[in-house]
C-alpha atoms as a PDB file:
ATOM      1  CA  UNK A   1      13.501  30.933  56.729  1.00  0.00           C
ATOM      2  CA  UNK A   2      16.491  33.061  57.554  1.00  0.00           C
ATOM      3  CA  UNK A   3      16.884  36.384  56.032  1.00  0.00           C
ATOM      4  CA  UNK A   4      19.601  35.752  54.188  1.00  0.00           C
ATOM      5  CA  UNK A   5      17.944  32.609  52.641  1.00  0.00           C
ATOM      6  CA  UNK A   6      15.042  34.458  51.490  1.00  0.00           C
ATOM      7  CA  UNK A   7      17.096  36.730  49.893  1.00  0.00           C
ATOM      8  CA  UNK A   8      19.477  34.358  48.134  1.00  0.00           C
ATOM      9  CA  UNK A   9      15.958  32.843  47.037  1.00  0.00           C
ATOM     10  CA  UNK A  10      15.055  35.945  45.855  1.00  0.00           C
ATOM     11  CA  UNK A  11      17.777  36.058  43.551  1.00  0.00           C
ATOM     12  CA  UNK A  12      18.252  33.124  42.412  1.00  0.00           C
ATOM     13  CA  UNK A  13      14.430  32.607  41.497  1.00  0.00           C
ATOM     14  CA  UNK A  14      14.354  34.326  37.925  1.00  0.00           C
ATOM     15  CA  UNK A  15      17.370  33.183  37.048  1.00  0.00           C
ATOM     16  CA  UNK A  16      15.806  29.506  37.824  1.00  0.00           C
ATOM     17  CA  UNK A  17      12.972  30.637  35.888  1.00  0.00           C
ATOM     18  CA  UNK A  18      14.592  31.947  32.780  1.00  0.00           C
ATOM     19  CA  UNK A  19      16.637  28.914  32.673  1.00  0.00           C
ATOM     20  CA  UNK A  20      13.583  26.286  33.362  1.00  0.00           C
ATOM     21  CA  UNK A  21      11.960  28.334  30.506  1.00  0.00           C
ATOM     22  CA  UNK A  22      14.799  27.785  28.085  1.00  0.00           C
ATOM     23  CA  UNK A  23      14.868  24.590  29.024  1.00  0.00           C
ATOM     24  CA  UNK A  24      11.222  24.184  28.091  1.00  0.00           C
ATOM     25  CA  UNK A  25      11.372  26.173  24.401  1.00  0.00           C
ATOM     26  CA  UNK A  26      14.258  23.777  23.811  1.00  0.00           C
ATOM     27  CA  UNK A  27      11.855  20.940  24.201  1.00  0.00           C
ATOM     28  CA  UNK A  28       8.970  22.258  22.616  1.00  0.00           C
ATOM     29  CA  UNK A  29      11.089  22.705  19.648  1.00  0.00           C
ATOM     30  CA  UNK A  30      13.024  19.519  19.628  1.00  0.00           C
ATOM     31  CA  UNK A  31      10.535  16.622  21.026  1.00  0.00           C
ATOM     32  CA  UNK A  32       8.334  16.458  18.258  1.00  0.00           C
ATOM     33  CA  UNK A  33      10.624  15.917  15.222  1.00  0.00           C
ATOM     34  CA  UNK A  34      12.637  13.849  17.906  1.00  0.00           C
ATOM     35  CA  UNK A  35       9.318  11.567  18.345  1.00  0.00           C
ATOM     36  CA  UNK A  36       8.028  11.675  14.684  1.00  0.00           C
ATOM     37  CA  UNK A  37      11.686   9.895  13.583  1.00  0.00           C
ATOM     38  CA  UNK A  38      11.754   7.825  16.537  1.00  0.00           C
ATOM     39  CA  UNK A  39       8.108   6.191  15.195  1.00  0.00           C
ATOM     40  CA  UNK A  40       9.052   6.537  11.534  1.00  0.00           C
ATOM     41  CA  UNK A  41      12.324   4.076  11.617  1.00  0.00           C
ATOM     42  CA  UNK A  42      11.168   0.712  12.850  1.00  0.00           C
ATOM     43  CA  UNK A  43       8.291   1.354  10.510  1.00  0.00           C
ATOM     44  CA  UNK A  44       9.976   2.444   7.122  1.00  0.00           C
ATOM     45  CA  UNK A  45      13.033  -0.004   8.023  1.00  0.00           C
ATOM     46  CA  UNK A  46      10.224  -2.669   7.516  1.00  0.00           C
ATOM     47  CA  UNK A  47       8.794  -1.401   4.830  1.00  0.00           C
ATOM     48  CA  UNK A  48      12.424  -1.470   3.077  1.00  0.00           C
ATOM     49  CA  UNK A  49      12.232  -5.642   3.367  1.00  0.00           C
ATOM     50  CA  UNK A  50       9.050  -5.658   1.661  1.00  0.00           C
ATOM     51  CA  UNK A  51       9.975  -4.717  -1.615  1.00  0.00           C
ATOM     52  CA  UNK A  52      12.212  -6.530  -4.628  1.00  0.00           C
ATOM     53  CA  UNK A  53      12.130  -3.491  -7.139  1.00  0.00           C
ATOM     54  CA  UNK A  54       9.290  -0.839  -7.662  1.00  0.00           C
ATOM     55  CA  UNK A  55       5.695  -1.604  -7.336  1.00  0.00           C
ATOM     56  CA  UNK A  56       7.007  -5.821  -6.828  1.00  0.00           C
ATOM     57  CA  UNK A  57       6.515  -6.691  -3.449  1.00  0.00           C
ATOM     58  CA  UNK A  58       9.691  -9.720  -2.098  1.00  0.00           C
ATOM     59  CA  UNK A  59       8.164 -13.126  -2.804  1.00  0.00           C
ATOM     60  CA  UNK A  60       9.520 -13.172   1.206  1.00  0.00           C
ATOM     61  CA  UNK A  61       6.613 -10.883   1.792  1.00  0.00           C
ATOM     62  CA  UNK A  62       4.235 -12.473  -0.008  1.00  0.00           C
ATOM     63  CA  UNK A  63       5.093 -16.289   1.822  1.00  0.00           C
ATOM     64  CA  UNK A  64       5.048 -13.808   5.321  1.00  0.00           C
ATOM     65  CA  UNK A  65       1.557 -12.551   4.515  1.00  0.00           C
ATOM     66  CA  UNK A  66      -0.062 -16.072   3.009  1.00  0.00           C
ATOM     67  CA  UNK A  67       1.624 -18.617   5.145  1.00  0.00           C
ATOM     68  CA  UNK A  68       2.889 -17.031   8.356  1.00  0.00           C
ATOM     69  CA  UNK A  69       0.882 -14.171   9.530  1.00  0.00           C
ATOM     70  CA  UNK A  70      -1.835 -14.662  11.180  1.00  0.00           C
ATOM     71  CA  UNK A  71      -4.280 -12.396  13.780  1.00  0.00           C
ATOM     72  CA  UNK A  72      -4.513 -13.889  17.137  1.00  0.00           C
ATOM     73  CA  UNK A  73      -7.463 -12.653  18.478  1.00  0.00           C
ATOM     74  CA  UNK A  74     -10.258 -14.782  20.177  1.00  0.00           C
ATOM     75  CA  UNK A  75      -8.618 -17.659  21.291  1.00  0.00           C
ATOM     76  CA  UNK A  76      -7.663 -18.405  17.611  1.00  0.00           C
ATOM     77  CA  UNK A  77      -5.192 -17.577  14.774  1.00  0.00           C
ATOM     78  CA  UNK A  78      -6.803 -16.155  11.453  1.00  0.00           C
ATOM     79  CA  UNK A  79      -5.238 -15.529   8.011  1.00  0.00           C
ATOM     80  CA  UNK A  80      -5.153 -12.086   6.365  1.00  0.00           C
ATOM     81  CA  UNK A  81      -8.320 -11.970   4.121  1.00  0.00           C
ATOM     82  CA  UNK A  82      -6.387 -11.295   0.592  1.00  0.00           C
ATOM     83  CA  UNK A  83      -3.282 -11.479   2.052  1.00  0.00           C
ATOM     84  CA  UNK A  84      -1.680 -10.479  -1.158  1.00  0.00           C
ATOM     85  CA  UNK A  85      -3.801  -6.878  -1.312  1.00  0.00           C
ATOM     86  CA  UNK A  86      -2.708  -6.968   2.542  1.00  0.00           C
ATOM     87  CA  UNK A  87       0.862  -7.342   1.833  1.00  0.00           C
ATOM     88  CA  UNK A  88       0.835  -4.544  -0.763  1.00  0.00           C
ATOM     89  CA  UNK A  89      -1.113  -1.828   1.333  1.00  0.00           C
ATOM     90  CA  UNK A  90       0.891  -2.382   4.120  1.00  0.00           C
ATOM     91  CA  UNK A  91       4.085  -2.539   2.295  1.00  0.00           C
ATOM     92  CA  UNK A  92       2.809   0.939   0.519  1.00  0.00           C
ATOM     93  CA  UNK A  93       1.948   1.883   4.112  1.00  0.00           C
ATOM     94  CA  UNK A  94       5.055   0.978   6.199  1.00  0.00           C
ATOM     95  CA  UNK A  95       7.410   3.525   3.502  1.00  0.00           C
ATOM     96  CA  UNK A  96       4.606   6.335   2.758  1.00  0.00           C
ATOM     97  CA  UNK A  97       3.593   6.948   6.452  1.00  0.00           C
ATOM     98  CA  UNK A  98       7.018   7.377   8.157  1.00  0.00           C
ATOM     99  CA  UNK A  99       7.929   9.629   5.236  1.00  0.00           C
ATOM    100  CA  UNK A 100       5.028  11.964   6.085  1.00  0.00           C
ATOM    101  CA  UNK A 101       5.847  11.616   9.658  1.00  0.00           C
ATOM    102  CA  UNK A 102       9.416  12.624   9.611  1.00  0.00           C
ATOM    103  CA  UNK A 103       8.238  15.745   7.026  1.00  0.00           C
ATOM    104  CA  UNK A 104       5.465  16.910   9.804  1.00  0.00           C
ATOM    105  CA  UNK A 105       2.900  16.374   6.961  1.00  0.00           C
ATOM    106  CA  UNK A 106      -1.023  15.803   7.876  1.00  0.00           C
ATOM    107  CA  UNK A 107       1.432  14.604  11.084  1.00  0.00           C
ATOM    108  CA  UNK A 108      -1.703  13.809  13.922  1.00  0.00           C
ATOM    109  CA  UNK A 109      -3.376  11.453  11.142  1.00  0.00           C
ATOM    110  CA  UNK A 110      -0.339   9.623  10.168  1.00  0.00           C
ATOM    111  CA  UNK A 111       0.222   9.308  13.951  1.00  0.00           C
ATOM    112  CA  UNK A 112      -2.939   7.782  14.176  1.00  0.00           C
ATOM    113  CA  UNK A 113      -2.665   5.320  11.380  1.00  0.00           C
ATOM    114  CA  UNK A 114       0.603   4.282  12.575  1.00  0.00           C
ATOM    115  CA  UNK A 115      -1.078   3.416  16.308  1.00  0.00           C
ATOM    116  CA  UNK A 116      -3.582   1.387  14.569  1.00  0.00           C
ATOM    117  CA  UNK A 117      -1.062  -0.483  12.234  1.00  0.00           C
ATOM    118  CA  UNK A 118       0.747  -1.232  15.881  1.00  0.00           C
ATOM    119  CA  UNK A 119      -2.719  -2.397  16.965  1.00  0.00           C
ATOM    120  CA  UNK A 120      -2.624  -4.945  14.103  1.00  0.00           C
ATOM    121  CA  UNK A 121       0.699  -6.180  14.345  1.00  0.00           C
ATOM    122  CA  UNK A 122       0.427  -6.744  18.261  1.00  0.00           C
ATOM    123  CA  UNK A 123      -2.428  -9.002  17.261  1.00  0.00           C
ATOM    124  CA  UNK A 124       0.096 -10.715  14.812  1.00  0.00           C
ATOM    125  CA  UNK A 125       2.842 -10.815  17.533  1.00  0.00           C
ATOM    126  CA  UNK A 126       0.905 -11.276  20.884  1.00  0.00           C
ATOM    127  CA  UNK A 127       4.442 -11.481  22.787  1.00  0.00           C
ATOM    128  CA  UNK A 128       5.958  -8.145  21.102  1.00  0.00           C
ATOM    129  CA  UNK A 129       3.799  -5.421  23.326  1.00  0.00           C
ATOM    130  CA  UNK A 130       6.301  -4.981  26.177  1.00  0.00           C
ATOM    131  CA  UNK A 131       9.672  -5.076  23.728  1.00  0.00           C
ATOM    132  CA  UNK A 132       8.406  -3.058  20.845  1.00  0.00           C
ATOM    133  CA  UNK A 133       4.487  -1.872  20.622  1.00  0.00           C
ATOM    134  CA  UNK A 134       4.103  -0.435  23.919  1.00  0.00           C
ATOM    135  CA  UNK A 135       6.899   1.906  22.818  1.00  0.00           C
ATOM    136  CA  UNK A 136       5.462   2.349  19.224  1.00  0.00           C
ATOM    137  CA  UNK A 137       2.010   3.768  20.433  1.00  0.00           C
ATOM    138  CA  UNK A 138       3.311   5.403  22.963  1.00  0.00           C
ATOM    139  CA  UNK A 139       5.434   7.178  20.412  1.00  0.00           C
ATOM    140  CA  UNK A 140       2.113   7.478  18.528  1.00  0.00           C
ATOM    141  CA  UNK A 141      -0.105   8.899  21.280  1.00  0.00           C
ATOM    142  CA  UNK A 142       2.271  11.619  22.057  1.00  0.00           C
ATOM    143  CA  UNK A 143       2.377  12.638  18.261  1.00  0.00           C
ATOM    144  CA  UNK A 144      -1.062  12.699  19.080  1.00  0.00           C
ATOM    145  CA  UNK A 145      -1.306  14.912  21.598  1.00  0.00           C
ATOM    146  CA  UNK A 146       1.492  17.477  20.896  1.00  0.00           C
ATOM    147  CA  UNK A 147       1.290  17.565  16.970  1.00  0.00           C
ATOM    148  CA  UNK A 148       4.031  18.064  14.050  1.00  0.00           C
ATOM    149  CA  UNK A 149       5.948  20.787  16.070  1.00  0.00           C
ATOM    150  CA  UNK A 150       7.900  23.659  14.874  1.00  0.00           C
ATOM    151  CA  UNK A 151       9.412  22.178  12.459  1.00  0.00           C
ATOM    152  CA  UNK A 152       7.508  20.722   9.876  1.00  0.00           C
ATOM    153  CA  UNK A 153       5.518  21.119   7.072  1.00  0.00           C
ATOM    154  CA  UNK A 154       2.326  20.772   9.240  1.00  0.00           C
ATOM    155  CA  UNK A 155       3.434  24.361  10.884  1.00  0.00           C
ATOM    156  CA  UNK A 156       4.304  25.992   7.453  1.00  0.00           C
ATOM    157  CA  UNK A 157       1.255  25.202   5.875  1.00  0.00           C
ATOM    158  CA  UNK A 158      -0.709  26.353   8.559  1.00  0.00           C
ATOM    159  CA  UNK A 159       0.992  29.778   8.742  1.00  0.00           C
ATOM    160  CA  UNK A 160       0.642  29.997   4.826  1.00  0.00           C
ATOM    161  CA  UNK A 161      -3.252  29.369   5.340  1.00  0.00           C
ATOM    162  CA  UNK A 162      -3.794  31.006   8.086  1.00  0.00           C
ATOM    163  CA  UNK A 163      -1.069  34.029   7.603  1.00  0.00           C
ATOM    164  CA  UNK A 164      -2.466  35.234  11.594  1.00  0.00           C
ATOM    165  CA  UNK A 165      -2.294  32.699  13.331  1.00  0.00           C
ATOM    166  CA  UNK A 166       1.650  32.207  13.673  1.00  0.00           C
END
């Protein structure tokens, strides 16, 4: 390397850095609530259809989870056991969770429930993995791993309980 080069390096090289760093905080900041919406749509969008006034789950739902539905697994396809009871938790489930989600509240957990309702439903819709649930618990996992984020409730609680920790 050329004099000149190294010292056109050297110049450049914290300016690089600062920016990469930015670049980095910007993510940090942004990817989480980014991902926690992302998995809360398709999810409370759902959960919209479900319902035909307060606490009355859509006869629609009801047929869905009775006649339709059914878990593939085994070489066979199995009803819901109550699929009524089914309907309604998961109806409860598919509004509740991506509100939590999107507010960064007990955000890891609701993460994980959400994975495991995608579980479920790819055993309800073999064929949907590669257009929908791959990208739903992958979504999921990453919620996981990097938690609620800045900005969420998840943070402020934790710096109201735990005033040191930041």
């Amino acid at each position: 390397m050329s004099q000149l080069n190294a010292r056109t390096k050297g110049r450049f090289e914290p300016l690089i850095r600062t920016a990469l760093e930015q670049i980095q905080a910007f993510g940090r900041a942004l990817a989480p609530p980014m991902l926690r919406i992302a998995l809360a749509l398709p999810f409370f969008r759902s959960g919209l259809t479900r319902w035909d006034g307060f606490l009355s789950i859509s006869p629609a739902t009801l047929f869905l989870f009775e006649n339709q539905f059914k878990v593939h697994i085994f070489g066979g396809a199995y009803s819901f056991p109550s699929p009524d009871t089914v309907a309604f938790v998961v109806a409860i489930a598919e509004i509740a969770l991506p509100v939590l989600l999107v507010l960064g509240f007990a955000t890891r957990i609701v993460a994980l429930a959400l994975l495991v309702m995608t579980a479920v439903i790819q055993l309800v819709f073999p064929d949907g993995w590669a257009n929908f649930h791959l990208y739903w618990a992958s979504l999921a996992v990453g919620i996981m791993a990097l938690g609620a984020g800045p900005l969420s409730l998840d943070r402020l609680i934790n710096r109201w309980l735990y005033p040191g920790n930041g």
